[in-house]
Structure formats: structure tokens, C-alpha cells
Protein backbone atom coordinates (compact mmCIF):
# COMPACT_ATOMS: atom_id res chain seq x y z
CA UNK A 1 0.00 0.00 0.00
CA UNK A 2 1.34 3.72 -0.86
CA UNK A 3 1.68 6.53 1.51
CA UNK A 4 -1.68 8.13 3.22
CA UNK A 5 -2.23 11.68 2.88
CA UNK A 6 -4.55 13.89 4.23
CA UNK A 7 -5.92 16.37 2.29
CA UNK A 8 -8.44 19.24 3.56
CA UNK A 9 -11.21 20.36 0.81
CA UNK A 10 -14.59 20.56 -1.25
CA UNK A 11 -15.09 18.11 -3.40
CA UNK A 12 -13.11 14.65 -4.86
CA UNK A 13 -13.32 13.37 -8.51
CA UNK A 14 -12.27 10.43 -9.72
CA UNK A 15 -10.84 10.00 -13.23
CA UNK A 16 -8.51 8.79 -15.66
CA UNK A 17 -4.88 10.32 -16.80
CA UNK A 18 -5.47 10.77 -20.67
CA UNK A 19 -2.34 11.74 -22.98
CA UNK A 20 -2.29 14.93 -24.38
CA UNK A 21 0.53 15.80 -27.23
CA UNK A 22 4.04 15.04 -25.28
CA UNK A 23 2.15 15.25 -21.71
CA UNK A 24 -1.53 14.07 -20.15
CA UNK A 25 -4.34 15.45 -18.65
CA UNK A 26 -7.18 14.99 -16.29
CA UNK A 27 -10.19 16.22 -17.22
CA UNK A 28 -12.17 17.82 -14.54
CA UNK A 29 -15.33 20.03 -14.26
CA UNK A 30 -15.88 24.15 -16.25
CA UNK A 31 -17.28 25.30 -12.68
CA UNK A 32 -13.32 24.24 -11.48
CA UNK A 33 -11.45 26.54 -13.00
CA UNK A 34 -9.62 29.45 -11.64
CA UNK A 35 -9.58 27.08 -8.58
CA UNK A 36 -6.57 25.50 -6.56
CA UNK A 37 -6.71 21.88 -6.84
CA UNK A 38 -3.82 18.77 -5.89
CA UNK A 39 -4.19 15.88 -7.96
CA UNK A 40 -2.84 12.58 -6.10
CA UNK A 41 -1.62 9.54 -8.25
CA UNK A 42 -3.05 6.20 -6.59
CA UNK A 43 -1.83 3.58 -8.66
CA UNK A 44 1.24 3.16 -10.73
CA UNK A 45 1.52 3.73 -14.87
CA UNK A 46 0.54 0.58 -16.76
CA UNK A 47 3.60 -0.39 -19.50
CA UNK A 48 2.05 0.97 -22.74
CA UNK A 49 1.68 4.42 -20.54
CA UNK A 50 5.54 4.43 -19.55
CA UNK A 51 6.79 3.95 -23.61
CA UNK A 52 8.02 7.44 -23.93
């Protein structure tokens, strides 16, 4: 099991690391933005994700 963090906040979404170009993204929702978020990796990279 990874490390446990504690993280104080408003809301939690769940979602998917999508490439984007030489990078990825994570999609999250229009009423977000201008807003601070943290976005905490849970599991590690599959193969095909690490062929860079």
C-alpha cells in the first residue's frame, strides 16, 4: 500500500490520466477553474503508458 495523505477540501473526482501531445491530462469540471486543486496519483503507470 502507498503513503496516506490527508488532504483538507470541497469536493473529490475520480478519473482517468489521458495523454495529451508530449504530456496528459485529467479532465475535470468548467465550474473548477480558476480554482486550486492537488491531484494525487493512486496507482502506478501501466507499461504501454511508460513507452516514452
Amino acid at each position: 500500500m502507498g503513503n496516506r495523505f490527508e488532504i483538507d477540501g470541497e469536493e473529490v473526482l475520480d478519473g482517468e490520466v489521458k495523454p495529451f501531445g508530449n504530456s496528459a491530462h485529467v479532465t475535470v469540471p468548467k465550474r473548477w477553474r480558476g480554482a486550486d486543486v492537488k491531484v494525487v496519483r493512486i496507482s502506478e503507470p501501466t507499461e504501454e503508458e511508460n513507452d516514452e
